[in-house]
C-alpha atoms as a PDB file:
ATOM      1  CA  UNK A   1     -64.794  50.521 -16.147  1.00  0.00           C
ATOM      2  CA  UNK A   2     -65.552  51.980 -19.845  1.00  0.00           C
ATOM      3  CA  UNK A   3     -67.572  54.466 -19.136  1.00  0.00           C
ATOM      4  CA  UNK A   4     -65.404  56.032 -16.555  1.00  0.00           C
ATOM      5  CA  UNK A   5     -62.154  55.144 -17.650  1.00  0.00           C
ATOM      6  CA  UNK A   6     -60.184  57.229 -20.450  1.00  0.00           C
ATOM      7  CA  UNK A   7     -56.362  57.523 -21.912  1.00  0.00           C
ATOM      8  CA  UNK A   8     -54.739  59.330 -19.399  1.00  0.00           C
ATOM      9  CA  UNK A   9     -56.524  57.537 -16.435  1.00  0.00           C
ATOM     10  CA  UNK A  10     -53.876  55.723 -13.894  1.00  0.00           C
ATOM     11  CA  UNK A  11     -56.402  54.661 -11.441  1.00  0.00           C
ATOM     12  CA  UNK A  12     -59.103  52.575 -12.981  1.00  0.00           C
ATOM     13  CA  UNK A  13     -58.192  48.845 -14.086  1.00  0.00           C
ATOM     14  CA  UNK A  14     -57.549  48.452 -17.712  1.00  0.00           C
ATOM     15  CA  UNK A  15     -55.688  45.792 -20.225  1.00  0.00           C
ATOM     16  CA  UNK A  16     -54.740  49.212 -21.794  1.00  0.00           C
ATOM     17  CA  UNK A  17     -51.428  50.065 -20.965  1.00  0.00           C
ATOM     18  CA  UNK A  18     -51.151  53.499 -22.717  1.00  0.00           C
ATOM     19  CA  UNK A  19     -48.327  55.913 -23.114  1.00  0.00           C
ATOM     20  CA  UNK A  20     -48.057  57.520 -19.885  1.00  0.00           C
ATOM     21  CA  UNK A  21     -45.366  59.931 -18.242  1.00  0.00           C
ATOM     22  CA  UNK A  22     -46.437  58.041 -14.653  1.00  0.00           C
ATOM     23  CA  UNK A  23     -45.533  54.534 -15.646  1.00  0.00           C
ATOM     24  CA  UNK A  24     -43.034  52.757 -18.242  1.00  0.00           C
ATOM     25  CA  UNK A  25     -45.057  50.398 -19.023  1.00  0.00           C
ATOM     26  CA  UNK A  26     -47.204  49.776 -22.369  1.00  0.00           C
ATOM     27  CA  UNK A  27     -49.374  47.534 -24.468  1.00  0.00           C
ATOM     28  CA  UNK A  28     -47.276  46.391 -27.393  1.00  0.00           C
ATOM     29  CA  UNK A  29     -49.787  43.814 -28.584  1.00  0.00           C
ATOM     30  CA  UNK A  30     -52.959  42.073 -27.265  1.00  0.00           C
ATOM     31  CA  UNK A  31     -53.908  38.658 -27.609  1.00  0.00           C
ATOM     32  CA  UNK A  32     -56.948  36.328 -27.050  1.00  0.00           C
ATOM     33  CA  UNK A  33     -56.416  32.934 -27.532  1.00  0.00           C
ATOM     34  CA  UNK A  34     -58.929  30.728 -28.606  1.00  0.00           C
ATOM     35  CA  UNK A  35     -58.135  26.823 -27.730  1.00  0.00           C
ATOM     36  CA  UNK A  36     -60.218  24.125 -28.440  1.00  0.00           C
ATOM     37  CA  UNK A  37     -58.211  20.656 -27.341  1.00  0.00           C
ATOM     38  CA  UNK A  38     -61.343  18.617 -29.049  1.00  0.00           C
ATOM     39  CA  UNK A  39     -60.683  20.064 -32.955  1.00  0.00           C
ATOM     40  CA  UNK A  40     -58.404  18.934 -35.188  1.00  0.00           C
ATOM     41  CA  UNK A  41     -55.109  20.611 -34.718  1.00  0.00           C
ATOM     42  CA  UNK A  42     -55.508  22.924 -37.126  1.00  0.00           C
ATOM     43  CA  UNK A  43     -58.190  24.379 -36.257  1.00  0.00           C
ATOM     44  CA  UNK A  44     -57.050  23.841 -32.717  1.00  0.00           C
ATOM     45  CA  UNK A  45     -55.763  27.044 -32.051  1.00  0.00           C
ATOM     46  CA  UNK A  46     -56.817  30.523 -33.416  1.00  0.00           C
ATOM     47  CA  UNK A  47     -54.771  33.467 -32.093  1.00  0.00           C
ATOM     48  CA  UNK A  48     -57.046  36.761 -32.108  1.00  0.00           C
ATOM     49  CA  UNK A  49     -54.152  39.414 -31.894  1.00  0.00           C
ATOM     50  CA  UNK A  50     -54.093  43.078 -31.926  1.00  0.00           C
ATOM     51  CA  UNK A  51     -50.705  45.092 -32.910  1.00  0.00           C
ATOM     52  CA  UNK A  52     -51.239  47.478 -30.423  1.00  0.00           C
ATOM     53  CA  UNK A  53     -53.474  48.347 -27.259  1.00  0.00           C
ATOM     54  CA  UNK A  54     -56.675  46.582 -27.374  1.00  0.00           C
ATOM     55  CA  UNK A  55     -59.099  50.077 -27.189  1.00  0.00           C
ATOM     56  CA  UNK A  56     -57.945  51.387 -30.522  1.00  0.00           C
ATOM     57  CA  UNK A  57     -57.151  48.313 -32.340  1.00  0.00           C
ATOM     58  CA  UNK A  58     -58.393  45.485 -33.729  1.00  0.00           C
ATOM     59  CA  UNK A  59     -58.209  41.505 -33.463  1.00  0.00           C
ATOM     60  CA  UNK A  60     -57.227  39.433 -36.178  1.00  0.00           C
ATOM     61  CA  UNK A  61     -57.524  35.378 -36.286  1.00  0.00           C
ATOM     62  CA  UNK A  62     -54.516  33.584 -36.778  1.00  0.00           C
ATOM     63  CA  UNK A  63     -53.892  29.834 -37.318  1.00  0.00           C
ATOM     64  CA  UNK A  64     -50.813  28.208 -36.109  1.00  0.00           C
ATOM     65  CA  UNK A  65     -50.982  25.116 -37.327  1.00  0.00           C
ATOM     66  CA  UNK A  66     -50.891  24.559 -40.960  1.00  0.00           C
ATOM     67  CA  UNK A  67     -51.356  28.601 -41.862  1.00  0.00           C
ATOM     68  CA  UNK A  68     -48.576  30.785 -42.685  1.00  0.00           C
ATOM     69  CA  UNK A  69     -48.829  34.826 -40.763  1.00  0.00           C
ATOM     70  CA  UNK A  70     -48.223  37.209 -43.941  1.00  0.00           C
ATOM     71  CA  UNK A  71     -45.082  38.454 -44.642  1.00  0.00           C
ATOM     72  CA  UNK A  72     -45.723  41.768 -43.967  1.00  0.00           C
ATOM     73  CA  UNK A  73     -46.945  41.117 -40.362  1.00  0.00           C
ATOM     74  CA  UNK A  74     -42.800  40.109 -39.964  1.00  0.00           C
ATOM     75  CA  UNK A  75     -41.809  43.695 -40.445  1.00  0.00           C
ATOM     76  CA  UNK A  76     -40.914  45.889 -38.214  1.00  0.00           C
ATOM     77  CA  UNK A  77     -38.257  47.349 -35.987  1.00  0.00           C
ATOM     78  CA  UNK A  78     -38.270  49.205 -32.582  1.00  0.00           C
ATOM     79  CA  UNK A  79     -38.118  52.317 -34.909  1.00  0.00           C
ATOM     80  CA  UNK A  80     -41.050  53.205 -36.922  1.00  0.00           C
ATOM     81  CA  UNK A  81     -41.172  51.704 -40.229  1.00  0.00           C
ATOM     82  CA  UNK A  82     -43.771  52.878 -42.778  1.00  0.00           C
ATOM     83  CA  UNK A  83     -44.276  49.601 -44.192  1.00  0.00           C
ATOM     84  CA  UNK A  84     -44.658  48.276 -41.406  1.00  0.00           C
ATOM     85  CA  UNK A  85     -48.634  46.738 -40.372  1.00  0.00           C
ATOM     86  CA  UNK A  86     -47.445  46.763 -36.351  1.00  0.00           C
ATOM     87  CA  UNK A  87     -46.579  50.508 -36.535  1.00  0.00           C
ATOM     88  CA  UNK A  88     -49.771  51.282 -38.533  1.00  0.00           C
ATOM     89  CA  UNK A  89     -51.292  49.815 -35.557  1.00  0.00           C
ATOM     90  CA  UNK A  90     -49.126  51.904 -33.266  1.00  0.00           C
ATOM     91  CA  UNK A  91     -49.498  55.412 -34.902  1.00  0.00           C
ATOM     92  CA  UNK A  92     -53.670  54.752 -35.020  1.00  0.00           C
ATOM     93  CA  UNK A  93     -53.067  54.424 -30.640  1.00  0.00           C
ATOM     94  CA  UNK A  94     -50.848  57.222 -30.928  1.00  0.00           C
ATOM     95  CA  UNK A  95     -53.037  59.023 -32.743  1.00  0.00           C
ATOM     96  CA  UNK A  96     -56.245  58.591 -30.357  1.00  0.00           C
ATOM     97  CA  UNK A  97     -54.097  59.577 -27.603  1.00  0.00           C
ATOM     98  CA  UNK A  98     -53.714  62.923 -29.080  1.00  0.00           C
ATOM     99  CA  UNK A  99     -57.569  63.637 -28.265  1.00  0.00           C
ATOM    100  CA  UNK A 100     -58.838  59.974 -27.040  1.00  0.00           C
ATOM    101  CA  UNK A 101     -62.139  61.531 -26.647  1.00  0.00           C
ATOM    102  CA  UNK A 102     -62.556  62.660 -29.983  1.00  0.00           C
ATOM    103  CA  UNK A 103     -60.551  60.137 -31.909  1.00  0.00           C
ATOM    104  CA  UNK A 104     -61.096  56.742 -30.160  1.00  0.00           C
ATOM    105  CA  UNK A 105     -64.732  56.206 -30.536  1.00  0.00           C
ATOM    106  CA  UNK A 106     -63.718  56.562 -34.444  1.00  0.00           C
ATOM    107  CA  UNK A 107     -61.655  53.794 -34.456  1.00  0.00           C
ATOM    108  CA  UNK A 108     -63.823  51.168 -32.533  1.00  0.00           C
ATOM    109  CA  UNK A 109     -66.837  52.207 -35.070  1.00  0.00           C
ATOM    110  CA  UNK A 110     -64.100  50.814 -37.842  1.00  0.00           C
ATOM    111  CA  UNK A 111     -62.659  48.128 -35.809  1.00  0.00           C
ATOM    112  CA  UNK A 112     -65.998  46.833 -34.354  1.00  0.00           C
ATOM    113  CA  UNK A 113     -67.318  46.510 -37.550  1.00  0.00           C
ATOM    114  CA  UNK A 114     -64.502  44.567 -38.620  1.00  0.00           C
ATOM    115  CA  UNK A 115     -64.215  42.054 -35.886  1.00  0.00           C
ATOM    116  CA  UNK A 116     -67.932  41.629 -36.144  1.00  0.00           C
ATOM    117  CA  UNK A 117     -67.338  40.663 -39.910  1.00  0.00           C
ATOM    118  CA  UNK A 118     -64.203  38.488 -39.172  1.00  0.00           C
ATOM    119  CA  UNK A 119     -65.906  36.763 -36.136  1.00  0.00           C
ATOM    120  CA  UNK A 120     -68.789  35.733 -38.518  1.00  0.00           C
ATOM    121  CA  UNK A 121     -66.619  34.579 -41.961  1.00  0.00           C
ATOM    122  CA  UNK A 122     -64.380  32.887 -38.990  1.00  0.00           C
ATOM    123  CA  UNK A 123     -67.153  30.272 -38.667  1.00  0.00           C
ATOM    124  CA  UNK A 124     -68.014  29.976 -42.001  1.00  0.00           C
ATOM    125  CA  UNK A 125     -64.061  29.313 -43.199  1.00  0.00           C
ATOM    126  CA  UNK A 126     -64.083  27.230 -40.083  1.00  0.00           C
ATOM    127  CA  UNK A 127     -66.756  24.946 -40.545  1.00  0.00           C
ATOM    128  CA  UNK A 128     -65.576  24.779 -44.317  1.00  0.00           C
ATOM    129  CA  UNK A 129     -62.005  23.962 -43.316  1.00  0.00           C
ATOM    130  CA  UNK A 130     -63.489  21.368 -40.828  1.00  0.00           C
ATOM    131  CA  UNK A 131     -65.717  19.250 -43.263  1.00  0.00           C
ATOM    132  CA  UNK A 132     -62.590  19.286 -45.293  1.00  0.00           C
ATOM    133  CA  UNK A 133     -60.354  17.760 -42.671  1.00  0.00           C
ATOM    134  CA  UNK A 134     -62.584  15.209 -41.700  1.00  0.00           C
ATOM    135  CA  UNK A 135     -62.562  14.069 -45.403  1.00  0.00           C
ATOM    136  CA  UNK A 136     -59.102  13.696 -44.912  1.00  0.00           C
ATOM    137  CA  UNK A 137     -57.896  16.901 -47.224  1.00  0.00           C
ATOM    138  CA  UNK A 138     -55.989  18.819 -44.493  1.00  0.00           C
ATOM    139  CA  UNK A 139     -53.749  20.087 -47.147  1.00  0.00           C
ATOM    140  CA  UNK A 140     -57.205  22.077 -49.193  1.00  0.00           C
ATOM    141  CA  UNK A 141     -58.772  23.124 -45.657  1.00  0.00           C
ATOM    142  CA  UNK A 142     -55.235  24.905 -44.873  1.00  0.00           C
ATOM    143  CA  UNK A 143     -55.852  26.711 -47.594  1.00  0.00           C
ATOM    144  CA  UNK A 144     -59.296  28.017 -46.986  1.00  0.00           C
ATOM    145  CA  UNK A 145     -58.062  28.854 -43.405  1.00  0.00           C
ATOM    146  CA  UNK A 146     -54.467  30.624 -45.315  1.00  0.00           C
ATOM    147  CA  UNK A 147     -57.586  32.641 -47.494  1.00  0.00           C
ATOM    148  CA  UNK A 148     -59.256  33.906 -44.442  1.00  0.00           C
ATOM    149  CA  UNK A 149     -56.230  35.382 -42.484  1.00  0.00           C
ATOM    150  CA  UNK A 150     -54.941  36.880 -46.012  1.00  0.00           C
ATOM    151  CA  UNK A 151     -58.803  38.225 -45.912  1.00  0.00           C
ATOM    152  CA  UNK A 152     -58.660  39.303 -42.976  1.00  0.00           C
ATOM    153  CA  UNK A 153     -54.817  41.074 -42.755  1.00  0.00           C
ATOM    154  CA  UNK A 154     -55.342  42.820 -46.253  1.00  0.00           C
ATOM    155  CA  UNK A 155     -58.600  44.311 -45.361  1.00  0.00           C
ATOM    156  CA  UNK A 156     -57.134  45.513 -41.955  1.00  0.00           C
ATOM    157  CA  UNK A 157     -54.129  47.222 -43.248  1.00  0.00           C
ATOM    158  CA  UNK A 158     -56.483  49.503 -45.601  1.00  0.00           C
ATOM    159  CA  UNK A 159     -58.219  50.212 -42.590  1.00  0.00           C
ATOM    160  CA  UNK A 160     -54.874  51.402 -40.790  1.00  0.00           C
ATOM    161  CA  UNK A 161     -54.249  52.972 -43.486  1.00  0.00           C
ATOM    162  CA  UNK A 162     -57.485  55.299 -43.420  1.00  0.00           C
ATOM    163  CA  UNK A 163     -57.466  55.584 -40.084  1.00  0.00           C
ATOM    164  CA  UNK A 164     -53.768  56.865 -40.120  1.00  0.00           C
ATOM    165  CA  UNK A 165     -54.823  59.551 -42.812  1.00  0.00           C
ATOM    166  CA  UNK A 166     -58.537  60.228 -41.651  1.00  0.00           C
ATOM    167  CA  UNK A 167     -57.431  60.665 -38.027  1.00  0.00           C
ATOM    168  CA  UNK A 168     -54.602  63.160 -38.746  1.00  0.00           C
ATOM    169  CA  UNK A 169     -56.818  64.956 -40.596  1.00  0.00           C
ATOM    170  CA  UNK A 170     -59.868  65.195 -37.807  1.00  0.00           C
ATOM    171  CA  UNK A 171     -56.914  66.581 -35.515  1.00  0.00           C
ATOM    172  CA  UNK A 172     -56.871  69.203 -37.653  1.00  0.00           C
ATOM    173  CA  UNK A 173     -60.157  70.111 -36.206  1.00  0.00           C
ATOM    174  CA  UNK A 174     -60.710  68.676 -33.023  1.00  0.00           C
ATOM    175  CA  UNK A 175     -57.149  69.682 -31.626  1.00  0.00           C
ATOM    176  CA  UNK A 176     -54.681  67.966 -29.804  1.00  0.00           C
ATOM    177  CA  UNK A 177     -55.851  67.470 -25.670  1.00  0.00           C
ATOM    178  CA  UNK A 178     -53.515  64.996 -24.359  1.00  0.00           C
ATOM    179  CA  UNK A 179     -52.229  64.985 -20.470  1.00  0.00           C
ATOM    180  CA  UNK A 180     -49.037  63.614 -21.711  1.00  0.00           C
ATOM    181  CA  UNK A 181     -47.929  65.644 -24.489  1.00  0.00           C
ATOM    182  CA  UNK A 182     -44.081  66.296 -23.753  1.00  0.00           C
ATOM    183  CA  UNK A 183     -44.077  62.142 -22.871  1.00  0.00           C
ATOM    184  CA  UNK A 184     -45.432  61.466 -26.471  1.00  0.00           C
ATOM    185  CA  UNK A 185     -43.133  64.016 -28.532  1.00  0.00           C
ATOM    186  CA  UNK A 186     -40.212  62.530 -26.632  1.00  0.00           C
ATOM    187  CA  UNK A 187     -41.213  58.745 -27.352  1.00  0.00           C
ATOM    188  CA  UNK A 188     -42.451  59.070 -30.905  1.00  0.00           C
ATOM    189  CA  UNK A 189     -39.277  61.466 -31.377  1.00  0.00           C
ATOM    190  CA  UNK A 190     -36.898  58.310 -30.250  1.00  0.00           C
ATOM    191  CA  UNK A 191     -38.540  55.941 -32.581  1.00  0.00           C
ATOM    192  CA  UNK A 192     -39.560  58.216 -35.652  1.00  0.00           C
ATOM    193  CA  UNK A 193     -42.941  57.682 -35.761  1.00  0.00           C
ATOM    194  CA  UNK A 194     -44.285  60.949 -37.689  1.00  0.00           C
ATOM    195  CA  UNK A 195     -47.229  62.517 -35.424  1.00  0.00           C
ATOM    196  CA  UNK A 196     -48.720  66.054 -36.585  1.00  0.00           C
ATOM    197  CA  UNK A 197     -47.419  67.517 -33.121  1.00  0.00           C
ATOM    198  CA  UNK A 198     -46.772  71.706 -32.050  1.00  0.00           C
END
């Protein structure tokens, strides 16, 4: 459906549930969850989540067994909060919905990239944390696994970061072409989230 299928599209099947005037429904978060019943348990589990829809965002690993989520990934209310690493992730959506043409193949050069890199150190850290558990050091290969998800979330929020600056700023020249304008002012109105709009 990709190569057909865009931001505004109702009819095509997507996990992307974007903004849309026609519908009130939408992606909050995406999540892939890896489970493998023969490892030890904590490596049992890894939780690939996204803060937002999974088009313009990207997957993180997380460990739920043993591995503490940052304590910034705990902010957030259902009003925009700039400290906030889930409504980074929302603005960058918001963002590529202003021109998803234009804007959205930015983000998945940045986010590919990054869950290339994270799906590669996630077997190294793995295999490392693994050798460790079966020497009976559970405690030291939690650790290696806490390293990789602090890895991986501080290296993500610069990117959200630079995306939320960069992609404001390629508005500027690109413009704003968005089916659902007046739905997107009135949302992002509602919940503060600050969005260069006319």
């Amino acid at each position: 459906v990709e190569p057909r299928w865009g931001a505004a599209e109702t009819f095509w099947a997507t996990p992307c549930m974007h903004d849309n005037a026609q519908s009130g429904y939408r992606t909050a978060a995406s999540i892939v969850a890896h489970l493998r019943s023969w490892m030890p348990p904590l490596l049992r589990q890894v939780y690939w989540a996204s803060s937002s829809v999974p088009c313009n965002n990207v997957f993180k690993p997380f460990y739920f067994h043993g591995v503490k989520v940052p304590e910034n990934y705990a902010k957030g209310t259902s009003t925009y909060s700039a400290d906030s690493p889930h409504w980074w992730a929302d603005r960058v959506k918001l963002l590529c919905s202003l021109n998803y043409q234009a804007l959205a193949p930015v983000t998945r050069g940045v986010f590919d990239l990054t869950e290339e890199w994270e799906k590669k150190r996630a077997e190294q850290y793995e295999a490392q944390a693994l050798k460790l558990t079966n020497e009976g050091k559970t405690i030291e290969a939690a650790k290696v696994l806490q390293k990789f998800v602090d890895e991986n979330c501080a290296r993500v929020e610069k990117e959200y970061k630079m995306l939320n600056e960069n992609l404001e700023e390629m508005l500027k020249t690109v413009g704003i072409k968005c089916v659902y304008l007046d739905y997107i002012k009135d949302w992002t109105t509602k919940k503060g989230v600050p969005l260069p709009l006319p």
